[in-house]
C-alpha atoms as a PDB file:
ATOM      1  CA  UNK A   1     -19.651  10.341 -20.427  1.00  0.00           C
ATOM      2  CA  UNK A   2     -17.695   7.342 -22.073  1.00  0.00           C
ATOM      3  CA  UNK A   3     -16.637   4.861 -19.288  1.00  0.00           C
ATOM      4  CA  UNK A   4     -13.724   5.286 -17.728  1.00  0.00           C
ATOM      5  CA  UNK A   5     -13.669   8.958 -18.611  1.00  0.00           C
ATOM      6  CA  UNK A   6     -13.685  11.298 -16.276  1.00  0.00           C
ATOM      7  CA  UNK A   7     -15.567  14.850 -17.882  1.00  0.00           C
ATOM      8  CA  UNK A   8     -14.311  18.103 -15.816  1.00  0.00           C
ATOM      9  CA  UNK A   9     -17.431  18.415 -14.054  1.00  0.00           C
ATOM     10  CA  UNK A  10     -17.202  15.039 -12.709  1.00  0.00           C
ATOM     11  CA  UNK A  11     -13.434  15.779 -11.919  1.00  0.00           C
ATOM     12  CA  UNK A  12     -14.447  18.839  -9.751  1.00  0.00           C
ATOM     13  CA  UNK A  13     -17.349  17.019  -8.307  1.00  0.00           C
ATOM     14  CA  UNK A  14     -15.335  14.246  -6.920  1.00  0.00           C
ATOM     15  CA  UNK A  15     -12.844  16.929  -5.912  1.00  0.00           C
ATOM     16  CA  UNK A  16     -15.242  18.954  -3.710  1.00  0.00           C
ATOM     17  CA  UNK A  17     -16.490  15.494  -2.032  1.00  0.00           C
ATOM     18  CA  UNK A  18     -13.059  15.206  -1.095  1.00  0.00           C
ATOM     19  CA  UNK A  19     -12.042  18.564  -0.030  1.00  0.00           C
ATOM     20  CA  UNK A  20     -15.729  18.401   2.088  1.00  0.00           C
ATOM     21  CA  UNK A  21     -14.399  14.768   3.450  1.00  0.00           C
ATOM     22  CA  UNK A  22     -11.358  16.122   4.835  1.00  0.00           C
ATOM     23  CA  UNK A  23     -12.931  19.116   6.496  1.00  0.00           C
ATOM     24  CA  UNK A  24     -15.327  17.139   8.268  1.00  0.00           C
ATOM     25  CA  UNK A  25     -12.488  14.256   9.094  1.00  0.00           C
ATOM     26  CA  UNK A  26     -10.198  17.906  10.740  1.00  0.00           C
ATOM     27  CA  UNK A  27     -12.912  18.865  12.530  1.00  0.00           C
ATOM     28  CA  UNK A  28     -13.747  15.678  14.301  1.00  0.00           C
ATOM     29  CA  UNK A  29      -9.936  14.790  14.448  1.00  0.00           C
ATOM     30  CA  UNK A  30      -9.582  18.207  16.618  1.00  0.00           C
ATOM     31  CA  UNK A  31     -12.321  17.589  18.551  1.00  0.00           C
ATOM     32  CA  UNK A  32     -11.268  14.095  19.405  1.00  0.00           C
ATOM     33  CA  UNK A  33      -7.486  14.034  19.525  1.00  0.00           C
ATOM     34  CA  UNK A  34      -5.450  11.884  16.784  1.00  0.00           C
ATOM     35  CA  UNK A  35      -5.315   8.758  18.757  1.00  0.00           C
ATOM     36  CA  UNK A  36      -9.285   8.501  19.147  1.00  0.00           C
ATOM     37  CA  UNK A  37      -9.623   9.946  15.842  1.00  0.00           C
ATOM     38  CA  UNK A  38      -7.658   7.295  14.322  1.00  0.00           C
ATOM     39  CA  UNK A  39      -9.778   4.720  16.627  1.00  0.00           C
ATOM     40  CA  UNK A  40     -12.967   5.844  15.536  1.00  0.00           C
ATOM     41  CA  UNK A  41     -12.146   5.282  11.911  1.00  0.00           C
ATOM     42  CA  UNK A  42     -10.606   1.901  11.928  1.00  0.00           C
ATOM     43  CA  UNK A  43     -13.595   1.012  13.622  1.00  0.00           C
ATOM     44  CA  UNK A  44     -16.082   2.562  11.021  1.00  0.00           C
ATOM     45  CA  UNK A  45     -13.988   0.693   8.274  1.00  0.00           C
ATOM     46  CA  UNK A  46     -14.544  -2.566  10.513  1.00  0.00           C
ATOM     47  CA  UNK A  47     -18.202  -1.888  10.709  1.00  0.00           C
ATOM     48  CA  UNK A  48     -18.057  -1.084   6.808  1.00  0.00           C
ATOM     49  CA  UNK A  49     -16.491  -3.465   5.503  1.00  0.00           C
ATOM     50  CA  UNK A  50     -18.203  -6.329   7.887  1.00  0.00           C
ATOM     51  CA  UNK A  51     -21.461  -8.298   6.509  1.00  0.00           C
ATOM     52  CA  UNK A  52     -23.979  -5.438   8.774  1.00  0.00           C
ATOM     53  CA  UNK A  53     -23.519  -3.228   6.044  1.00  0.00           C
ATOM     54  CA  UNK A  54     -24.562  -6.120   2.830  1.00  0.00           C
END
């Protein structure tokens, strides 16, 4: 692959993460509610991007 060029199969690869991504992010948004949902997340981003992670 020449940087900074995608091929197809990485296209559909990253694709399919994504579509699996926002499956699992419906089914834990349903089972939590929206508000908790959107709680849980920010917080996983705060964990992520804090120095716990490095």
């Amino acid at each position: 692959m020449v940087a900074g060029v995608m091929t197809q199969r990485v296209f559909a690869a990253c694709a399919k993460i994504v579509a699996t991504l926002h499956k699992i992010e419906d089914e834990w948004r349903a089972e939590l509610g929206e508000e908790d949902f959107a709680q849980l997340k920010a917080l996983l981003m705060r964990v992520w991007e804090s120095p716990l992670v490095r």
